[in-house]
N, C-alpha and C. Protein backbone atom coordinates (compact mmCIF):
# COMPACT_ATOMS: atom_id res chain seq x y z
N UNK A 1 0.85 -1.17 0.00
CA UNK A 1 0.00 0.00 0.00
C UNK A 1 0.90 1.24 0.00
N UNK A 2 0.44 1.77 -0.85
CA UNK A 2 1.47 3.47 -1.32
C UNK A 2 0.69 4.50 0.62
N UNK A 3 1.56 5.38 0.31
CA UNK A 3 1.28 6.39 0.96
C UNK A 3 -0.20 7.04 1.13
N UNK A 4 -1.06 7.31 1.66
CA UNK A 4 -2.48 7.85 1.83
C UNK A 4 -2.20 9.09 0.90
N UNK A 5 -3.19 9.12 0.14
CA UNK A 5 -3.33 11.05 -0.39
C UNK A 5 -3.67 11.94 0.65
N UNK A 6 -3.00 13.31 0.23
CA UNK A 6 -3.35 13.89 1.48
C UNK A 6 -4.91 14.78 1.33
N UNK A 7 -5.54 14.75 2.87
CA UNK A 7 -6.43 15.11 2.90
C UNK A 7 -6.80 16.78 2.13
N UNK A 8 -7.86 16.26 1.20
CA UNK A 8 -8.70 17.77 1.13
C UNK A 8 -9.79 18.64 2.13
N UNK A 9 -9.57 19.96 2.51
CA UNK A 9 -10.37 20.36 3.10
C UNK A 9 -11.98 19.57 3.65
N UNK A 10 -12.24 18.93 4.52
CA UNK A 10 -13.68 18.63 4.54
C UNK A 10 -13.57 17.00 4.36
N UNK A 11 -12.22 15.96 3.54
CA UNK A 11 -12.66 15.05 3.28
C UNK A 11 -11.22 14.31 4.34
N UNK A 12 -11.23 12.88 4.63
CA UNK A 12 -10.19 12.17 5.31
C UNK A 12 -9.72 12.10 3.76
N UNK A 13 -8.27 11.94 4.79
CA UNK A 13 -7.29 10.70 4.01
C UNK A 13 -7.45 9.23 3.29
N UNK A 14 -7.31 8.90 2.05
CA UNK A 14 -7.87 7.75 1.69
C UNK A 14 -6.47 7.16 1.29
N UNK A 15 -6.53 5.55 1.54
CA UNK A 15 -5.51 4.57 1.14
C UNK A 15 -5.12 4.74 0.26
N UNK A 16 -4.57 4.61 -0.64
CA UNK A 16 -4.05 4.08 -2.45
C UNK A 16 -3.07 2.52 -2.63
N UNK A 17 -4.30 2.21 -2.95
CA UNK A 17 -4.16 0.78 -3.18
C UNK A 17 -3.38 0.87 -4.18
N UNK A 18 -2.26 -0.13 -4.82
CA UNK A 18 -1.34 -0.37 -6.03
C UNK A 18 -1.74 -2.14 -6.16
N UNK A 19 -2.19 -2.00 -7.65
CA UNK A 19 -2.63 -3.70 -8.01
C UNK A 19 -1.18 -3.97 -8.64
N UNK A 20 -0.81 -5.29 -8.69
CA UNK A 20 0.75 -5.45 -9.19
C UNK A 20 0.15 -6.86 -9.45
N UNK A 21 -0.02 -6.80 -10.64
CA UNK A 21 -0.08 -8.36 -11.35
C UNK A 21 1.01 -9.14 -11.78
N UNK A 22 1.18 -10.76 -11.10
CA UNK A 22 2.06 -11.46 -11.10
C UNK A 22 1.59 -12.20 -12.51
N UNK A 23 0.92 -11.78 -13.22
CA UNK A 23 0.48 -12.88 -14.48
C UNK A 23 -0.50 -13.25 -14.48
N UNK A 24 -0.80 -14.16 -15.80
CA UNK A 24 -2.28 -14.75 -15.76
C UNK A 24 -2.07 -16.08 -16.05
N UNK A 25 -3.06 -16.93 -16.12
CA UNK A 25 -3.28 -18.38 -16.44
C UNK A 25 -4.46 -18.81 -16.99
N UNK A 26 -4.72 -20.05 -16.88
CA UNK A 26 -5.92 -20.34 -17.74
C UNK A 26 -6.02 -22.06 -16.63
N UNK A 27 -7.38 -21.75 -16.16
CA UNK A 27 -8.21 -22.83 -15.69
C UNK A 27 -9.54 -23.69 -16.52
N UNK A 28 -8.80 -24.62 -16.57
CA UNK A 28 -10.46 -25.48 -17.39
C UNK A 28 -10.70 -26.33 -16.29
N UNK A 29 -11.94 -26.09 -16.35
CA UNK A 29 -13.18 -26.91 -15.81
C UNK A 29 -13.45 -27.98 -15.99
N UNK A 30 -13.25 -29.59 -15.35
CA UNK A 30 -13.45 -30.62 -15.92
C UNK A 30 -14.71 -31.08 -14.64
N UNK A 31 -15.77 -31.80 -14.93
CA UNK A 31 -16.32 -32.38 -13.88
C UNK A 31 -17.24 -33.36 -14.63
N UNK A 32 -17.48 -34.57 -13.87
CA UNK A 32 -18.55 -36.03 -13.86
C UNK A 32 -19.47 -35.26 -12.91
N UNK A 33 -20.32 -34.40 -13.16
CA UNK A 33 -21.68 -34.00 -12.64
C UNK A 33 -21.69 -35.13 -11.77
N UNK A 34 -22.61 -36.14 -12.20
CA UNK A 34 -23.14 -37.01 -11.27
C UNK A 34 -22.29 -37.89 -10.67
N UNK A 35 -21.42 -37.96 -11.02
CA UNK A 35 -20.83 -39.02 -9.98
C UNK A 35 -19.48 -38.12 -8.99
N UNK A 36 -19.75 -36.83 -9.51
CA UNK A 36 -19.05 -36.03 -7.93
C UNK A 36 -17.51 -36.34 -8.26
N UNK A 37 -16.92 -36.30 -9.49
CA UNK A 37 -15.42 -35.74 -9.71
C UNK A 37 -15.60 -34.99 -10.72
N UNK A 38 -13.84 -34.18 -10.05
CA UNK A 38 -13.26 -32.86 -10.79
C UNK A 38 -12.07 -33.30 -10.69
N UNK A 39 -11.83 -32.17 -12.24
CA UNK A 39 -10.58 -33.01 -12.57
C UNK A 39 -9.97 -31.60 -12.86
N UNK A 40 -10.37 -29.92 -12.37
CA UNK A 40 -10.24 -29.18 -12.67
C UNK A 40 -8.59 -28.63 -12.94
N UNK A 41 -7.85 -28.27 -13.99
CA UNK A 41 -7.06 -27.65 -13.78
C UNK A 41 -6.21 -26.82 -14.56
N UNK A 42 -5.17 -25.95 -13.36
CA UNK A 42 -4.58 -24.49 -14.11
C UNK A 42 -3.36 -25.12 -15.13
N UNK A 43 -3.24 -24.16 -16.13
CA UNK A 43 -1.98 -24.52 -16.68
C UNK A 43 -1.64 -22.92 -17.06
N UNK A 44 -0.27 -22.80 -17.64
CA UNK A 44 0.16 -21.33 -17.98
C UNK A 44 -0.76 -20.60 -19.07
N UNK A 45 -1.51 -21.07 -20.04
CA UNK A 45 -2.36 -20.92 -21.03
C UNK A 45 -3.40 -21.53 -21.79
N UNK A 46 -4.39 -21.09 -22.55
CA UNK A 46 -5.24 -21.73 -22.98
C UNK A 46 -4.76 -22.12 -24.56
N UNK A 47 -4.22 -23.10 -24.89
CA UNK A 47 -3.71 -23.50 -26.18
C UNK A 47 -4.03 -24.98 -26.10
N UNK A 48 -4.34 -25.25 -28.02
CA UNK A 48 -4.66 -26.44 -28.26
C UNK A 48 -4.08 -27.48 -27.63
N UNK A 49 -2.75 -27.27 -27.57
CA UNK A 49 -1.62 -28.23 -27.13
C UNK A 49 -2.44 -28.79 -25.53
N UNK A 50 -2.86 -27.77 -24.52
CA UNK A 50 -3.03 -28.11 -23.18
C UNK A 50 -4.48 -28.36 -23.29
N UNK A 51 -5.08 -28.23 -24.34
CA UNK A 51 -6.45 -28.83 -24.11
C UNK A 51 -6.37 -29.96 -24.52
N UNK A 52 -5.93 -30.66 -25.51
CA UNK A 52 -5.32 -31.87 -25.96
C UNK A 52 -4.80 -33.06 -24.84
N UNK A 53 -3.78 -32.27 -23.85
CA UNK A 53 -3.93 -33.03 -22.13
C UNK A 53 -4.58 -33.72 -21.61
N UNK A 54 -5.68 -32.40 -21.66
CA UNK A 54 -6.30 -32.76 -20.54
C UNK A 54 -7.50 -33.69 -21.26
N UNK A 55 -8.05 -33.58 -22.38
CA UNK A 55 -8.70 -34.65 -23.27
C UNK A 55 -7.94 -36.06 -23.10
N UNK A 56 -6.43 -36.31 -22.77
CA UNK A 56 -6.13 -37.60 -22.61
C UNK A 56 -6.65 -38.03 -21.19
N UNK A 57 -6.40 -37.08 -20.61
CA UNK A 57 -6.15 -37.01 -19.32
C UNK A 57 -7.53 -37.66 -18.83
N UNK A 58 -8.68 -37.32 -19.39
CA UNK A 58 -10.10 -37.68 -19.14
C UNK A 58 -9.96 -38.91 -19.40
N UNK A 59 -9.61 -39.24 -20.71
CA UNK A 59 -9.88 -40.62 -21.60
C UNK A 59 -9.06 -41.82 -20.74
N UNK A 60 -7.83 -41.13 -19.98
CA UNK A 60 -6.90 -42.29 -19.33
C UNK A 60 -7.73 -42.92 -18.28
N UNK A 61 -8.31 -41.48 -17.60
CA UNK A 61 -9.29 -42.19 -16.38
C UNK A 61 -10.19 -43.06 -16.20
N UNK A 62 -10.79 -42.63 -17.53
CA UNK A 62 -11.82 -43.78 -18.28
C UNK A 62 -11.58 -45.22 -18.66
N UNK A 63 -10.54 -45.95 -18.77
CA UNK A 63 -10.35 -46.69 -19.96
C UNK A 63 -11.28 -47.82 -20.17
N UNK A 64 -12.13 -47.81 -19.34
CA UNK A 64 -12.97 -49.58 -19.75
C UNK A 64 -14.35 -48.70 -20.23
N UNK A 65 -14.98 -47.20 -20.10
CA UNK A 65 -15.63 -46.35 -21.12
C UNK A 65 -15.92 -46.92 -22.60
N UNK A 66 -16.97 -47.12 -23.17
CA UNK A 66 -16.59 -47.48 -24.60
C UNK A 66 -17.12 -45.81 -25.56
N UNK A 67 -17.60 -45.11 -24.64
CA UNK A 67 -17.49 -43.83 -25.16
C UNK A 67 -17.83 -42.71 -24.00
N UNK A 68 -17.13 -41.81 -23.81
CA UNK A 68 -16.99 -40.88 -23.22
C UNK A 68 -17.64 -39.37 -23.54
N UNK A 69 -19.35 -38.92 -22.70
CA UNK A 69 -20.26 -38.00 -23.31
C UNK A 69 -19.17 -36.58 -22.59
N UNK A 70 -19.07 -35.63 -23.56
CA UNK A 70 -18.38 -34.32 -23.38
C UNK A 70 -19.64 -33.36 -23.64
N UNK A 71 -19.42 -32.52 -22.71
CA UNK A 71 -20.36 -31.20 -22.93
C UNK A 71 -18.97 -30.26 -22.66
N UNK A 72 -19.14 -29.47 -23.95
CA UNK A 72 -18.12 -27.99 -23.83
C UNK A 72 -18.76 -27.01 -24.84
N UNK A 73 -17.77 -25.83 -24.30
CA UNK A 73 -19.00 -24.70 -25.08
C UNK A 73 -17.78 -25.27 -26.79
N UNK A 74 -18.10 -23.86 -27.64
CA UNK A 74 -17.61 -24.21 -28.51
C UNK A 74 -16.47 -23.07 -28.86
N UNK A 75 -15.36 -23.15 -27.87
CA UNK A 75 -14.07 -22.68 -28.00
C UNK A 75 -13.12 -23.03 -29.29
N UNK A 76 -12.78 -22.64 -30.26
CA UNK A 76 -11.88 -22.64 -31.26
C UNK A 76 -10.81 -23.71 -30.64
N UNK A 77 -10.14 -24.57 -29.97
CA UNK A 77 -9.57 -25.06 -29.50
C UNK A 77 -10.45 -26.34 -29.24
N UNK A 78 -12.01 -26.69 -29.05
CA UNK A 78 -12.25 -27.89 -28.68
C UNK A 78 -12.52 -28.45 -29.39
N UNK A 79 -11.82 -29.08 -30.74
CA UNK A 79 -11.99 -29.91 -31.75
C UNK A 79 -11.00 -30.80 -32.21
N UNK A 80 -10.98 -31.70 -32.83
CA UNK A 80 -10.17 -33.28 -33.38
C UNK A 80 -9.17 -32.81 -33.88
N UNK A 81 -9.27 -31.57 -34.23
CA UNK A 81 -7.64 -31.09 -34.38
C UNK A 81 -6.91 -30.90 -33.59
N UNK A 82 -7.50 -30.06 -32.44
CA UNK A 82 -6.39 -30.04 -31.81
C UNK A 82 -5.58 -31.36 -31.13
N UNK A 83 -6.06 -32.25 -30.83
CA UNK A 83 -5.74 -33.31 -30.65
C UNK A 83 -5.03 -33.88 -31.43
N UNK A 84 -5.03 -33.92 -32.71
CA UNK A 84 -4.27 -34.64 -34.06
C UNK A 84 -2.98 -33.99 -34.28
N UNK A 85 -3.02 -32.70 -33.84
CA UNK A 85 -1.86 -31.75 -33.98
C UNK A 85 -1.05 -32.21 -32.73
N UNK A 86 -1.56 -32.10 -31.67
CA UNK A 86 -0.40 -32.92 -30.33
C UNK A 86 -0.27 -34.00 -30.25
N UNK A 87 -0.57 -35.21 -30.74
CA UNK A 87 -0.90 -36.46 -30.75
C UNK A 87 -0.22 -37.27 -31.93
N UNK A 88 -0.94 -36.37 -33.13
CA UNK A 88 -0.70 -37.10 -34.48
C UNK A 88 -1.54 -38.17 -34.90
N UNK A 89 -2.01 -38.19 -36.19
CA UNK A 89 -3.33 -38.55 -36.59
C UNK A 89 -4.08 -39.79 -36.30
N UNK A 90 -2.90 -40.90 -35.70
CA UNK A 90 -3.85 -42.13 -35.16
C UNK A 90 -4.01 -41.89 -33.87
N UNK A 91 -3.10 -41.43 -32.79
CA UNK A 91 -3.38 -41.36 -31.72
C UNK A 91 -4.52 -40.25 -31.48
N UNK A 92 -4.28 -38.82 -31.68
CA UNK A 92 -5.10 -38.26 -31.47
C UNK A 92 -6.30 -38.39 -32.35
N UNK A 93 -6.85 -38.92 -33.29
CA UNK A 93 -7.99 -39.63 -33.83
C UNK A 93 -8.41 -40.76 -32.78
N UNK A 94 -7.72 -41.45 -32.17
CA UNK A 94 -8.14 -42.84 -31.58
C UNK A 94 -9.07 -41.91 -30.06
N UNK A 95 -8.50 -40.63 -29.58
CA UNK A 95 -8.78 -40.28 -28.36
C UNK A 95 -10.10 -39.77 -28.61
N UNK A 96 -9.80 -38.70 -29.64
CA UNK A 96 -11.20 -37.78 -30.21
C UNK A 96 -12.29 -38.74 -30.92
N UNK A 97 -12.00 -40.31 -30.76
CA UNK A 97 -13.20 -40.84 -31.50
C UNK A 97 -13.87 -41.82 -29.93
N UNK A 98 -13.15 -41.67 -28.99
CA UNK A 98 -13.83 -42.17 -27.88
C UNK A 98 -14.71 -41.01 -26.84
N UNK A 99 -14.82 -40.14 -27.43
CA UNK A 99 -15.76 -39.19 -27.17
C UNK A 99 -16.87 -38.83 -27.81
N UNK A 100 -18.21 -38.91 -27.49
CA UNK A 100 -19.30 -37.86 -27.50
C UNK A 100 -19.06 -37.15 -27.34
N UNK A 101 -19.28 -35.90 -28.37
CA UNK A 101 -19.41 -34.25 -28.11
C UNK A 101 -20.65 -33.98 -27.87
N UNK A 102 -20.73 -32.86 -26.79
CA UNK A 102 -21.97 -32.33 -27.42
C UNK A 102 -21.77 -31.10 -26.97
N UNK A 103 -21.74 -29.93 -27.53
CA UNK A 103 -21.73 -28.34 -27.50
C UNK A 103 -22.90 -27.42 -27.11
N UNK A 104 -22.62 -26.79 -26.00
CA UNK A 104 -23.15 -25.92 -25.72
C UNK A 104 -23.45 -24.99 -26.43
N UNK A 105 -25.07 -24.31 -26.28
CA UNK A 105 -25.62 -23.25 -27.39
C UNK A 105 -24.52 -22.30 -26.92
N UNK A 106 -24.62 -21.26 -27.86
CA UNK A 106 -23.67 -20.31 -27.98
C UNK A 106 -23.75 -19.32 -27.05
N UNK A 107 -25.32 -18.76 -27.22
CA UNK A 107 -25.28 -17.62 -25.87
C UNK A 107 -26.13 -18.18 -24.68
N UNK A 108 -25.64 -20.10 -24.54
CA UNK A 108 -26.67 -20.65 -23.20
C UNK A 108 -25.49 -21.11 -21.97
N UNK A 109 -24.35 -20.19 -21.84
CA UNK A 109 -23.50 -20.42 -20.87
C UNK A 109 -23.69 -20.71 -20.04
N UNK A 110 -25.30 -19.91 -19.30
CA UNK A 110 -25.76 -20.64 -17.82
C UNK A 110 -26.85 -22.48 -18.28
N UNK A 111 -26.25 -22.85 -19.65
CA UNK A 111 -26.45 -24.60 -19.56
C UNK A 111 -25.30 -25.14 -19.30
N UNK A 112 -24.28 -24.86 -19.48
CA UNK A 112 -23.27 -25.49 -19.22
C UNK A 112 -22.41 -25.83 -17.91
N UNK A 113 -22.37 -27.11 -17.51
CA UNK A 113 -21.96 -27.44 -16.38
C UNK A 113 -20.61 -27.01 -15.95
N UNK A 114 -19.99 -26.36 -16.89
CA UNK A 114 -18.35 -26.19 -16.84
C UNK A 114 -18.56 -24.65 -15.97
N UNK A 115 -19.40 -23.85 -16.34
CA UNK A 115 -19.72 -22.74 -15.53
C UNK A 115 -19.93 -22.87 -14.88
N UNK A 116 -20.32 -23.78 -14.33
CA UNK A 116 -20.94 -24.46 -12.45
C UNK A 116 -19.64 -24.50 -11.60
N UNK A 117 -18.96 -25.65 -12.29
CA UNK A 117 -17.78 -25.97 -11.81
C UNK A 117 -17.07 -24.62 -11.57
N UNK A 118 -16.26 -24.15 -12.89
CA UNK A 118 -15.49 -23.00 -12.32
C UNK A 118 -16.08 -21.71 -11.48
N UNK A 119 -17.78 -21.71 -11.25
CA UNK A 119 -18.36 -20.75 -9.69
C UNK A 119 -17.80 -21.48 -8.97
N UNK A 120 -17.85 -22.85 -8.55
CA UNK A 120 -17.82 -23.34 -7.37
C UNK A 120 -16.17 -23.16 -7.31
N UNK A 121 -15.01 -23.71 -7.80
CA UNK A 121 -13.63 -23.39 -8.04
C UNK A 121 -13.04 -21.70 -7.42
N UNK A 122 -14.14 -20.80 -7.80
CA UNK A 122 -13.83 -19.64 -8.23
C UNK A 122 -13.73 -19.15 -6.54
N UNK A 123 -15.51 -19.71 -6.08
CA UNK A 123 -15.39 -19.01 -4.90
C UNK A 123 -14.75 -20.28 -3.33
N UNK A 124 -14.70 -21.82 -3.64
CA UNK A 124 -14.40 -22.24 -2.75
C UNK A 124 -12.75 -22.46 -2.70
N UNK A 125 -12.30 -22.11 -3.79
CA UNK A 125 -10.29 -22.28 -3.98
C UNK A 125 -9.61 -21.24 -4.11
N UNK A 126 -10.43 -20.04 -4.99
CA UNK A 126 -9.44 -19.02 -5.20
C UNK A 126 -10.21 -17.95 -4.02
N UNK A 127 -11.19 -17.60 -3.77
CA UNK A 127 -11.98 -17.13 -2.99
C UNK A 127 -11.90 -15.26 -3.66
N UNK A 128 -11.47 -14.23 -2.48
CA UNK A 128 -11.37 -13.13 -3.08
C UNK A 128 -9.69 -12.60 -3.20
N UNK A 129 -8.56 -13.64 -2.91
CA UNK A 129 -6.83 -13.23 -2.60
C UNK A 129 -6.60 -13.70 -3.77
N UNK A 130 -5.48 -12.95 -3.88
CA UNK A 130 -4.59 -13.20 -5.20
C UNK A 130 -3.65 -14.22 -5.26
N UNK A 131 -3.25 -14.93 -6.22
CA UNK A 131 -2.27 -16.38 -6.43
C UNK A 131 -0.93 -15.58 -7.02
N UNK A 132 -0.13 -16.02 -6.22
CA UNK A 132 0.87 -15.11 -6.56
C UNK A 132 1.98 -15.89 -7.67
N UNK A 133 1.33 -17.04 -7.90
CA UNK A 133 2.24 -18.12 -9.06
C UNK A 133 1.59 -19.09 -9.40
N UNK A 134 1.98 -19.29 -10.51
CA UNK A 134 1.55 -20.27 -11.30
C UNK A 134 1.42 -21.80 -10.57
N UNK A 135 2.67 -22.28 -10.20
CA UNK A 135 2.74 -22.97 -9.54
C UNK A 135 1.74 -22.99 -7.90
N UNK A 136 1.60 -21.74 -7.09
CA UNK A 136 0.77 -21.87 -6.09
C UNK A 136 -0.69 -22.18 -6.41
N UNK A 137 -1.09 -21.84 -7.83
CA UNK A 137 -2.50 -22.05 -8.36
C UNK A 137 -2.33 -23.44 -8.09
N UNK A 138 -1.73 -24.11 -9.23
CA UNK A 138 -1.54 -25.51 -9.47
C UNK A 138 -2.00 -26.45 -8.02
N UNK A 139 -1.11 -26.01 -7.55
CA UNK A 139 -0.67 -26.75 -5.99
C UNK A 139 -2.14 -26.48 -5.32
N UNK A 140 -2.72 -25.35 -5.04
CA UNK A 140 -4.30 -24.99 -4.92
C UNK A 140 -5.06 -25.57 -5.50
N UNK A 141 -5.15 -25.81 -6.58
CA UNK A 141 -6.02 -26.59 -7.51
C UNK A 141 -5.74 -27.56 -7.30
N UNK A 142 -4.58 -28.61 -6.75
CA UNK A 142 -4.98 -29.91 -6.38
C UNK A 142 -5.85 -29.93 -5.30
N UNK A 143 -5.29 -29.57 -4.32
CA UNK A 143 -6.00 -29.63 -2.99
C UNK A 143 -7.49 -29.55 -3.01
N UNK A 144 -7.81 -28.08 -4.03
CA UNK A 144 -9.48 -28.22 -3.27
C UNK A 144 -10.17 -29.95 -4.48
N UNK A 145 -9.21 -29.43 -5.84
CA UNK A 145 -10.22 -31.24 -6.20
C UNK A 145 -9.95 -32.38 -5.90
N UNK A 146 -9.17 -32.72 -4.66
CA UNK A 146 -8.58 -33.51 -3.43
C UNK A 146 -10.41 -33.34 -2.43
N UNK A 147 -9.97 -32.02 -1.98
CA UNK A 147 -11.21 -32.14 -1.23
C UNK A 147 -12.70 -31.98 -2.40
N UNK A 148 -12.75 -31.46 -3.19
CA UNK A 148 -14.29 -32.07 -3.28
C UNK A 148 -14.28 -33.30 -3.86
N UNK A 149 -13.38 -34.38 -3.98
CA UNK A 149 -13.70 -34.90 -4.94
C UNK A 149 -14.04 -35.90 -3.40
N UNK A 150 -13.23 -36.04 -2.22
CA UNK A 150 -13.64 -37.07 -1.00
C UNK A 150 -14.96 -36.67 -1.03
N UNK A 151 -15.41 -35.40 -1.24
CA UNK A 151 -16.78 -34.93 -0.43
C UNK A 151 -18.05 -35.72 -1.51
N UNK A 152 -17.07 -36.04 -2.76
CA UNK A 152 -18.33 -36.26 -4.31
C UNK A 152 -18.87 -35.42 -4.39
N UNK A 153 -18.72 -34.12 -4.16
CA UNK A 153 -19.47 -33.11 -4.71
C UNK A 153 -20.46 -33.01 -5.94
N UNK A 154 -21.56 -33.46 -5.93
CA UNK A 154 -22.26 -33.44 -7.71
C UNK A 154 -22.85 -32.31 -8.10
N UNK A 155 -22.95 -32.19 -8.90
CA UNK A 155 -24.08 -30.86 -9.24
C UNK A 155 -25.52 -31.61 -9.66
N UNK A 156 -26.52 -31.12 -9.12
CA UNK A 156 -27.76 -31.62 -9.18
C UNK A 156 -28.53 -30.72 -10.27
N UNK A 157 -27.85 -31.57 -12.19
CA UNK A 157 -28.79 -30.59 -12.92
C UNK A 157 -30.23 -30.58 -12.91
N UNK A 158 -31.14 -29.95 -13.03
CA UNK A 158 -32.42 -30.10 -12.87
C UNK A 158 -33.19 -29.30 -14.25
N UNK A 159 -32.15 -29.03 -15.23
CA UNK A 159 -32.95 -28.29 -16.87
C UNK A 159 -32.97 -29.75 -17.37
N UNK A 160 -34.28 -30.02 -17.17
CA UNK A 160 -34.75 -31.09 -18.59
C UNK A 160 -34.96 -30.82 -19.52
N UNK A 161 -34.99 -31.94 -20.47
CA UNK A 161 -35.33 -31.71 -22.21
C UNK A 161 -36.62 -31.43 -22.23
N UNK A 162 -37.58 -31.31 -21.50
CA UNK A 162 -38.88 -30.63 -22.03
C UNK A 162 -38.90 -29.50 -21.62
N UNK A 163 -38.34 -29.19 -20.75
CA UNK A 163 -37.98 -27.76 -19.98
C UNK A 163 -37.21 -26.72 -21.34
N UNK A 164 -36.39 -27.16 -22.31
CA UNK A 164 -35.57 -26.80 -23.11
C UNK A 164 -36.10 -26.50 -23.87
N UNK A 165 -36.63 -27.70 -24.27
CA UNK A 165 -37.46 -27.50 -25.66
C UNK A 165 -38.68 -25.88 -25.54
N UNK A 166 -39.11 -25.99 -24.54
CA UNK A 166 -40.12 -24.85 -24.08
C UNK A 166 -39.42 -23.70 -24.36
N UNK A 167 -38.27 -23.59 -23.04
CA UNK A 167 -37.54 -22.34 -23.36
C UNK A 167 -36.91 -22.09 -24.56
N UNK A 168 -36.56 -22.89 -25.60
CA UNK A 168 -35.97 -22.53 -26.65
C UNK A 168 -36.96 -22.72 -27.71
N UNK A 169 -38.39 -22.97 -27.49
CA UNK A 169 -39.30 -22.74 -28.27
C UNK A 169 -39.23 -24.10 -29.93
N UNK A 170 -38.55 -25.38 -29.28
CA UNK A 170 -38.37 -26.14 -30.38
C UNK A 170 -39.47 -27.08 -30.90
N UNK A 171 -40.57 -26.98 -30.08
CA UNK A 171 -41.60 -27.84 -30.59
C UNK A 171 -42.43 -26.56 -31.44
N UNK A 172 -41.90 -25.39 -32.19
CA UNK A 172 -42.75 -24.70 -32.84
C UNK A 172 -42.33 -25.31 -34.13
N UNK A 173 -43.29 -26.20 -34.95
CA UNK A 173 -43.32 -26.15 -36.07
C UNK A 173 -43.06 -24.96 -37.28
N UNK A 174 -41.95 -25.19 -38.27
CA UNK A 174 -41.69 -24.19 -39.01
C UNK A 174 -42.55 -24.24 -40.47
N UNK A 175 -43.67 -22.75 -40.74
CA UNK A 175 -44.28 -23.08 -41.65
C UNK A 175 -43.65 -22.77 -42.90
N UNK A 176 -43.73 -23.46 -44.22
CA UNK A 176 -42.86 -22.58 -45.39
C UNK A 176 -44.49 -21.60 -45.71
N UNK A 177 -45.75 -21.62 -45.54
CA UNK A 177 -46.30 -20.82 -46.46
C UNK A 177 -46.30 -19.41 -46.38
């Protein structure tokens, strides 16, 4: 904290806060809704290469899976390329074909469970203090998906498909006349 400004006639002295940013990072959101794991985690950036990871990283956990359902929004980065590009075309084909996609509407962010996850991340790991390294994120980010994952934390979705269909108005027949 800098020096207080000095008081004007009539008003106190106020603090002067100085923000000093140690950097940024990039957290993805991984979670099994119902069965109460997270697999959430930081890396130095958001690039194909580290989304590619953590896509093994799912698939390793899995292995007796004969297909693996994905919900992600639709980030330029979450597709069979990127995988084929870190991998190379049989391996990363073999990973990206043991997955179900299925993509989140574009402006339906509050459907997506990955937004759940990183609220809950946001306010039970990082809270309102600053991470002063990359590495202390990391090391943070094990711990709390250490602890929720003993706790099984699930998220209890409750938007059904008729619920959807309503709000997104899909049982309106389209007329051509």
């Amino acid at each position: 904290m800098r020096q207080p400004r000095p008081a004007k006639p009539g008003k106190p002295a106020r603090p002067d806060n100085e923000y000093k940013r140690c950097g940024t990072a990039n957290v993805f959101g991984v979670v099994e809704p119902k069965g109460g794991r997270h697999f959430t985690t930081a890396t130095s950036n958001r690039s194909a290469d580290q989304f590619a990871h953590i896509i093994k990283h799912i698939v390793d956990r899995y292995p007796n899976a004969g297909t693996i359902h994905l919900v992600m929004d639709n980030l330029n980065i979450h597709c069979r390329k990127s995988l084929v590009d870190s991998f190379g075309e049989q391996k990363g084909g073999k990973l990206w074909d043991r997955l179900t996609v299925h993509y989140t509407p574009k402006h339906g962010s509050w459907l997506n469970q990955a937004e759940i996850e990183l609220s809950l991340y946001s306010r039970q790991c990082l809270g309102k203090r600053r991470i002063p390294s990359l590495g202390k994120l990391q090391q943070e980010t094990r711990i709390w998906n250490r602890s929720v994952n003993r706790k099984r934390t699930k998220i209890n979705w409750r938007f059904t498909r008729k619920k959807a269909r309503r709000v997104f108005k899909y049982n309106k027949l389209q007329s051509n006349s």
